[in-house]
Protein backbone atom coordinates (compact mmCIF):
# COMPACT_ATOMS: atom_id res chain seq x y z
CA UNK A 1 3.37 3.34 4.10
CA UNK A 2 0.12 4.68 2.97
CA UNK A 3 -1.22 8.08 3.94
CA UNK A 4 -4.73 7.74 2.68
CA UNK A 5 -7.43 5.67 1.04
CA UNK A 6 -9.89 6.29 -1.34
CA UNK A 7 -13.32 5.43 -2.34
CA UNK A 8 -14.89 6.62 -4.91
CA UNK A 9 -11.96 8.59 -6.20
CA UNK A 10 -12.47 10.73 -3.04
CA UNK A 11 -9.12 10.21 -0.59
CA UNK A 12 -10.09 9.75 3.22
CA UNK A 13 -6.58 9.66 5.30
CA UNK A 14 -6.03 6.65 7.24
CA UNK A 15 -5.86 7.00 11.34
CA UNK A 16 -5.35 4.65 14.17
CA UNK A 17 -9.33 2.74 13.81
CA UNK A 18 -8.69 2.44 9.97
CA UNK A 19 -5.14 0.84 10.44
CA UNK A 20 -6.50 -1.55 13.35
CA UNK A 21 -9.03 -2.64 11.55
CA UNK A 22 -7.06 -3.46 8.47
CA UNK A 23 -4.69 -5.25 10.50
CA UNK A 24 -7.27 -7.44 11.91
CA UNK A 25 -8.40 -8.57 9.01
CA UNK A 26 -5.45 -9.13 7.43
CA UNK A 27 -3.93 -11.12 10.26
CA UNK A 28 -7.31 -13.56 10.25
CA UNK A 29 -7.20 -14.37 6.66
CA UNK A 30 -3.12 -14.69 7.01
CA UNK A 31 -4.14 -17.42 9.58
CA UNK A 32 -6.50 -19.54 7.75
CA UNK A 33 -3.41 -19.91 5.34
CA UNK A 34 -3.92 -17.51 2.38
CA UNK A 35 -1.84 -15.01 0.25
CA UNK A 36 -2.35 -11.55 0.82
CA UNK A 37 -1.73 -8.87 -2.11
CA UNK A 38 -2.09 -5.37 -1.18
CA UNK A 39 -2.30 -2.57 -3.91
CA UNK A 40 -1.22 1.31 -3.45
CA UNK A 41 -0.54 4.04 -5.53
CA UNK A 42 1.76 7.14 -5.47
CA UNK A 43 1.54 9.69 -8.58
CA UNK A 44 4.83 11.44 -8.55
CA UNK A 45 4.49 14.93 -9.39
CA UNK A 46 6.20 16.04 -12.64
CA UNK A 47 8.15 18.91 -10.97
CA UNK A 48 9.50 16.78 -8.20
CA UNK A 49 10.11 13.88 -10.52
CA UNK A 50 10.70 14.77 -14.39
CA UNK A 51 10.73 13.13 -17.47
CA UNK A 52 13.79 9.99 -17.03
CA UNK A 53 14.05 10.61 -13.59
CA UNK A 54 15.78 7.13 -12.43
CA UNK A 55 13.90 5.72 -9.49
CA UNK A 56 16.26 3.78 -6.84
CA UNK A 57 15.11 1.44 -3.83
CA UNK A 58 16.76 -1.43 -2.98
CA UNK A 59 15.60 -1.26 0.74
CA UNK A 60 12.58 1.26 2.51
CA UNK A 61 14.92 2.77 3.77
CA UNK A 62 17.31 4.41 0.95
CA UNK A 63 14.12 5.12 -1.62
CA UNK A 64 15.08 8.20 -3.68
CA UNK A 65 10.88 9.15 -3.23
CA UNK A 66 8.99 9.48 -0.41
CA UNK A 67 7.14 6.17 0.57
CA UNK A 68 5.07 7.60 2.78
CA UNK A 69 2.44 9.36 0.26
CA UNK A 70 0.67 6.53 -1.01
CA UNK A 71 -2.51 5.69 -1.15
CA UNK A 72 -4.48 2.32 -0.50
CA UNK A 73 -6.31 0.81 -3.50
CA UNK A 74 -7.20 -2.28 -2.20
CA UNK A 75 -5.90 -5.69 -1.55
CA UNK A 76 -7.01 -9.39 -2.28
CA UNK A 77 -6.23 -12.77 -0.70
CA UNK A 78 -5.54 -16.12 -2.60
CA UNK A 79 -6.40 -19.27 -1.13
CA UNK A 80 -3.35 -21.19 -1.37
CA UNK A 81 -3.66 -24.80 0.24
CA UNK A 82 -0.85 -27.42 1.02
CA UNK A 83 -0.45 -29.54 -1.72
């Protein structure tokens, strides 16, 4: 869903290394048993989206905005043991 990343407030877009390498770190901390939360943004731009403008998205698939334009901020894991 994200297009680009940014560091430094300057965006770099994401390709196929980027995205592979995400994954694989993702999947090993998903594996030792912890929460993943993963932060993007997406500034709507006033002309496109004005003042009221109702957002709807039930699903990815019928979003009334693009949700393929946003950026990666970050993410952060939560070790979450069995209790």
């Amino acid at each position: 869903m994200c297009s680009h990343f940014s560091i430094n407030g300057e965006l770099f877009p994401i390709d196929e290394k980027w995205n592979h390498d995400i994954e694989k770190t993702l999947v090993a901390r998903v594996k030792k048993g912890e929460r993943l939360l993963a932060f993007a943004k997406y500034p709507p731009p006033r002309n496109d989206y004005p003042e009221g403008f109702k957002f709807n998205c039930t699903t990815p698939f019928d979003a009334n905005f693009p949700l393929n334009k946003f950026s990666f901020c970050g993410m952060i894991t939560l070790r979450d043991p069995p209790r």
